[in-house]
C-alpha atoms as a PDB file:
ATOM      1  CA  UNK A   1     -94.106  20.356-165.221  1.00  0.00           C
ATOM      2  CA  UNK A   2     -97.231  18.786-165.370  1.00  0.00           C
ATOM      3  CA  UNK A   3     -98.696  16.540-168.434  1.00  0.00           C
ATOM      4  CA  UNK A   4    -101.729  18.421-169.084  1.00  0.00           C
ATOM      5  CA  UNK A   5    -102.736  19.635-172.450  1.00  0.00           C
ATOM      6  CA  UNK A   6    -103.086  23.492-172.548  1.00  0.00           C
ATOM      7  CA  UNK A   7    -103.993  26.115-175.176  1.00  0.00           C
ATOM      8  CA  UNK A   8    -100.356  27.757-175.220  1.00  0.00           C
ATOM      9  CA  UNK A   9     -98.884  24.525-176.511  1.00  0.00           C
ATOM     10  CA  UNK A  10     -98.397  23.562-180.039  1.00  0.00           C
ATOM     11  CA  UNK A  11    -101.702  21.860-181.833  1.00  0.00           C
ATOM     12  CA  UNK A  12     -99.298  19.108-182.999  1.00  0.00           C
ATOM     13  CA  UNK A  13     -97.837  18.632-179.213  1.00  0.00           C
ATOM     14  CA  UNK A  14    -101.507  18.693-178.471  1.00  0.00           C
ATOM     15  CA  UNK A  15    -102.433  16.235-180.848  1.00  0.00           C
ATOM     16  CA  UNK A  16     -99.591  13.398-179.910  1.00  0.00           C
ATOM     17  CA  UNK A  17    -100.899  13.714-175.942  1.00  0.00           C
ATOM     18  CA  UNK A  18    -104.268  13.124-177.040  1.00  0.00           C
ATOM     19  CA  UNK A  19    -103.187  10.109-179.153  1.00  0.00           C
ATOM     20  CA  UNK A  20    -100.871   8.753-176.610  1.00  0.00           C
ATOM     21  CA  UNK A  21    -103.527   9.208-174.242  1.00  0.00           C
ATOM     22  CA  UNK A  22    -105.671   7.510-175.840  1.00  0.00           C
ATOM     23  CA  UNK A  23    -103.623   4.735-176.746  1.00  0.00           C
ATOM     24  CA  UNK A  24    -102.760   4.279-173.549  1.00  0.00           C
ATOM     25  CA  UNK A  25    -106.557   4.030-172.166  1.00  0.00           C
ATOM     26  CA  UNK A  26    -106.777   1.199-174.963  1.00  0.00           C
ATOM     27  CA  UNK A  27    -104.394  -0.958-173.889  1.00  0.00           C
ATOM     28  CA  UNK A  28    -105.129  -0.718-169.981  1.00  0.00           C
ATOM     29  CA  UNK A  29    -109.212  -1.389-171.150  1.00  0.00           C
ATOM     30  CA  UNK A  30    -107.644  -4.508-173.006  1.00  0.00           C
ATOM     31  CA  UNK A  31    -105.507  -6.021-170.279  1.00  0.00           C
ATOM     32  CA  UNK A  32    -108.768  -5.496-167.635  1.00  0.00           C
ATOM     33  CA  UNK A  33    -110.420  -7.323-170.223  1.00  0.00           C
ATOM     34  CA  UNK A  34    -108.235  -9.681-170.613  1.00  0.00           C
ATOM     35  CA  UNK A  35    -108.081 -11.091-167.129  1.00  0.00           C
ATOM     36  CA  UNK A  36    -111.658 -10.129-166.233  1.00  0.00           C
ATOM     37  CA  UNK A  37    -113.051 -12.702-168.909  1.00  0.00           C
ATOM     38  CA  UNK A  38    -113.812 -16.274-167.284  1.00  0.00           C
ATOM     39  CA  UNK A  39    -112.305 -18.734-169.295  1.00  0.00           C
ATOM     40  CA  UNK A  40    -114.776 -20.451-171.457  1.00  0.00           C
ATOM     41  CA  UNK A  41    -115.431 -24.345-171.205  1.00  0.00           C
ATOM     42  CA  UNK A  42    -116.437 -26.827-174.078  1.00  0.00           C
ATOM     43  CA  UNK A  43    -119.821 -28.601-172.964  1.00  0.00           C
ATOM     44  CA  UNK A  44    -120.173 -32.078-171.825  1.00  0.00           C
ATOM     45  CA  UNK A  45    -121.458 -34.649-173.572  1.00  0.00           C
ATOM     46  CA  UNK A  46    -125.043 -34.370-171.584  1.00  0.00           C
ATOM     47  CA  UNK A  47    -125.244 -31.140-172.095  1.00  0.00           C
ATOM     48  CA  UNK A  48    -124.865 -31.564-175.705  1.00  0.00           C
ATOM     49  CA  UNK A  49    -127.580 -34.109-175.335  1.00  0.00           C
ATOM     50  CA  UNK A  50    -129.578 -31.383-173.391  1.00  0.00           C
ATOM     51  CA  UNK A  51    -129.076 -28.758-175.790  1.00  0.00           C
ATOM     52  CA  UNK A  52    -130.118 -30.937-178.787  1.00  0.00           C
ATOM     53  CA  UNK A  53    -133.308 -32.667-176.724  1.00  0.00           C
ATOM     54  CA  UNK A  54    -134.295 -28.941-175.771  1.00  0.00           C
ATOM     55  CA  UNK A  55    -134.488 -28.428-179.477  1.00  0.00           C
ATOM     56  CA  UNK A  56    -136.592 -31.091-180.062  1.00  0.00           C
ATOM     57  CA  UNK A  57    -138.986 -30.350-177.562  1.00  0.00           C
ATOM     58  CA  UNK A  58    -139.375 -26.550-178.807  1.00  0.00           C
ATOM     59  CA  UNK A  59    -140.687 -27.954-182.450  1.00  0.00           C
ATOM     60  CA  UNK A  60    -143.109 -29.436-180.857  1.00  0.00           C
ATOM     61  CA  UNK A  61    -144.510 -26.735-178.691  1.00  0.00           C
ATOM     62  CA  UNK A  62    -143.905 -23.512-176.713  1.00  0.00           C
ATOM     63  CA  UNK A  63    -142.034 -23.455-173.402  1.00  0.00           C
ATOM     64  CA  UNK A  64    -140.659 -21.197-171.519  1.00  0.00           C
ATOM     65  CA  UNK A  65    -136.857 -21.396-170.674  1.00  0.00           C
ATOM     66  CA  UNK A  66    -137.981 -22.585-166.624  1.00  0.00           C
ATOM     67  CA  UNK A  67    -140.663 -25.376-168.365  1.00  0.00           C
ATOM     68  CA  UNK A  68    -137.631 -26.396-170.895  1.00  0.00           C
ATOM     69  CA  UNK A  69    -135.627 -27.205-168.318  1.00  0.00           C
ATOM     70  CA  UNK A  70    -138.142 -29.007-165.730  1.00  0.00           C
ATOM     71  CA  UNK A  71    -139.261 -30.692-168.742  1.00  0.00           C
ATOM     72  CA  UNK A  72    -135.578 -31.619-169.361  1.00  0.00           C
ATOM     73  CA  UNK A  73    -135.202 -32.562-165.949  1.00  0.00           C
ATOM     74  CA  UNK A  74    -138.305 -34.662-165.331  1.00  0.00           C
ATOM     75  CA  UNK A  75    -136.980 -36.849-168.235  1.00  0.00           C
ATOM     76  CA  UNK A  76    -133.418 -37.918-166.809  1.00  0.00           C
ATOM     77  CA  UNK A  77    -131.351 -34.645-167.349  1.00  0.00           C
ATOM     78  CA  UNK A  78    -129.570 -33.485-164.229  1.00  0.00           C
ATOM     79  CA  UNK A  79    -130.770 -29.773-162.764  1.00  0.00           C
ATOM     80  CA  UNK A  80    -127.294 -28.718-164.385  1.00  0.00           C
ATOM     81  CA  UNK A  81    -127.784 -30.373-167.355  1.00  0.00           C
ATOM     82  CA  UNK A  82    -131.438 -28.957-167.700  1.00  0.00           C
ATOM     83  CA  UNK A  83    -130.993 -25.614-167.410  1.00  0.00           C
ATOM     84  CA  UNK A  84    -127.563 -25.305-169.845  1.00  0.00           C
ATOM     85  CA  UNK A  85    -129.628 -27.155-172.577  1.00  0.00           C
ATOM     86  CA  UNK A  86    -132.819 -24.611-172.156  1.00  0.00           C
ATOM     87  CA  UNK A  87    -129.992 -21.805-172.086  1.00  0.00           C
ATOM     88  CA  UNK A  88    -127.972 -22.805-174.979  1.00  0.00           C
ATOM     89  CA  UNK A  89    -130.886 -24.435-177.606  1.00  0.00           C
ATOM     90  CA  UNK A  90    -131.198 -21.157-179.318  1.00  0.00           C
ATOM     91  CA  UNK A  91    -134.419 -20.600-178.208  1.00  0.00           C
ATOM     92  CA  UNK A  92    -136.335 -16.878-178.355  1.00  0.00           C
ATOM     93  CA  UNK A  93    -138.194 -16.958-175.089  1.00  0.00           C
ATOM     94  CA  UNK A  94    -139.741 -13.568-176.260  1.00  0.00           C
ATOM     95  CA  UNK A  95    -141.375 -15.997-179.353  1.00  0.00           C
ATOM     96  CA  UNK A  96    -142.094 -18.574-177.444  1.00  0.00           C
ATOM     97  CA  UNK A  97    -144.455 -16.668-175.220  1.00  0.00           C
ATOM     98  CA  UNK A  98    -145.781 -15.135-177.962  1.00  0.00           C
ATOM     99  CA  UNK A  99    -146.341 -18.347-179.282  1.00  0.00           C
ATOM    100  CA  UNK A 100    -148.095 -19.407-175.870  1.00  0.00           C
ATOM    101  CA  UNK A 101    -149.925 -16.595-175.998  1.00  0.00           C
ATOM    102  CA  UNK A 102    -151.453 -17.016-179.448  1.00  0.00           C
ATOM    103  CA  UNK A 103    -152.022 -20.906-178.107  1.00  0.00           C
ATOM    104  CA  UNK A 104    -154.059 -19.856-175.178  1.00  0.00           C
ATOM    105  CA  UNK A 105    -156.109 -17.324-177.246  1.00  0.00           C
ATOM    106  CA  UNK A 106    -157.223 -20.081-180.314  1.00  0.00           C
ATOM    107  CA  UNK A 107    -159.447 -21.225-177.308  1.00  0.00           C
ATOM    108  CA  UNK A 108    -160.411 -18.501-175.314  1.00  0.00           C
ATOM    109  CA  UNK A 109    -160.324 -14.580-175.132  1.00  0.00           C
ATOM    110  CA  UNK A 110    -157.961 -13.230-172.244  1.00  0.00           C
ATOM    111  CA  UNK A 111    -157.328  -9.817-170.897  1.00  0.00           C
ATOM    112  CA  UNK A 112    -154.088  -8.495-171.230  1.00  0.00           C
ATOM    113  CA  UNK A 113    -154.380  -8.751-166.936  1.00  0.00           C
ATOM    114  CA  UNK A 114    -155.456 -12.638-167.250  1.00  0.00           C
ATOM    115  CA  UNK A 115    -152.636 -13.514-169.861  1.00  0.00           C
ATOM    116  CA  UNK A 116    -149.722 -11.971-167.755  1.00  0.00           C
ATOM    117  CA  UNK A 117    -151.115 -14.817-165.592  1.00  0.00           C
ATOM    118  CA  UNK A 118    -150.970 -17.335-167.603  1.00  0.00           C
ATOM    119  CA  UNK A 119    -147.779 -16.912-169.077  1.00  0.00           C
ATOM    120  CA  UNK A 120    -145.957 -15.741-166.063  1.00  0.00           C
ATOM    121  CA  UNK A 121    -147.638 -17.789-163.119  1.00  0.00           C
ATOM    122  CA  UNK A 122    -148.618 -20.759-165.172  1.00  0.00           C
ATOM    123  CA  UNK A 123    -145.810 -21.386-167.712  1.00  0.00           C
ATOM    124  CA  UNK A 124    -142.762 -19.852-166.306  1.00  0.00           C
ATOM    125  CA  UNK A 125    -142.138 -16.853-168.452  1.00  0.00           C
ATOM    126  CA  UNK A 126    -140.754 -13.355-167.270  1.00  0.00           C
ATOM    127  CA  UNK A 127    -142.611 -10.533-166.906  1.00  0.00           C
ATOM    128  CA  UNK A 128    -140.931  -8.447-169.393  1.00  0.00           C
ATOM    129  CA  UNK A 129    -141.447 -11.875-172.188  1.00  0.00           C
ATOM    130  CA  UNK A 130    -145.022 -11.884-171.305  1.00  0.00           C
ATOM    131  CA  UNK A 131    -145.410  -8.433-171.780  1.00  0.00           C
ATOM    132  CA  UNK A 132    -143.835  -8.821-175.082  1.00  0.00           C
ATOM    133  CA  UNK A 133    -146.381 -11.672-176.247  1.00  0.00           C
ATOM    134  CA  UNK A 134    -149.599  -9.614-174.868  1.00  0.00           C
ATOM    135  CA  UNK A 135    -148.333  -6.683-177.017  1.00  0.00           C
ATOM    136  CA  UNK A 136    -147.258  -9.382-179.717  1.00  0.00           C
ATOM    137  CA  UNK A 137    -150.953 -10.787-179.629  1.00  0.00           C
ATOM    138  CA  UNK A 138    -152.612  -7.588-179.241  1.00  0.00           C
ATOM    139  CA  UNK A 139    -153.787  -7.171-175.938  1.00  0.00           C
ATOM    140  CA  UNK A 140    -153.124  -3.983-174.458  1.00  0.00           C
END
């Protein structure tokens, strides 16, 4: 006899499969889980340092998450240390190239074309953030 659910049988017998069934797919989703997830690891003391000099930087200006951490790096942070503290300062990179954008347009006018340029080739941002300050800034 096989385990499948069919019309004949009772609506309660139906019911209990169903909920066993179900119960079942929970806990196999949980143990996959469970020893899929990478163990996490506190952060160093220079990436703390990172983190809170990446912060710093960003209330003084826009950057981009790549110009964060080059900036990070040109000033004694190790390329690891860099790039953790421009991934983990809390920063929006979606407002900071809006806030780029708006930058580069209190001194010039730009076409939506010319400002993918300038925030993608010339300051680091992704496409999809650039998009996201032309549309921000109103170029279309």
């Amino acid at each position: 006899m096989t385990m499948e659910m069919t019309k004949e049988q009772p609506k309660e017998t139906r019911r209990v499969g169903l909920a066993l069934g179900a119960i079942i797919m929970s806990a196999l989703l949980l143990i996959a889980f469970a020893f899929s997830a990478a163990p996490v690891q506190a952060a160093t003391s220079s990436q703390n340092k990172a983190v809170k000099q990446a912060k710093a930087y960003l209330k003084k200006g826009p950057y981009s998450e790549y110009k964060l951490a080059c900036t990070l790096r040109v000033n004694g942070f190790s390329a690891k240390d860099a790039k953790y503290g421009a991934a983990h300062c809390g920063a929006n990179y979606n407002k900071q190239a809006e806030r780029m954008a708006r930058e580069y347009m209190k001194y010039d006018k730009y076409t939506k074309s010319e400002m993918m340029t300038m925030l993608t080739t010339y300051e680091g941002f992704t496409e999809s953030q650039a998009k996201y300050a032309c549309k921000a800034v109103g170029l279309k």
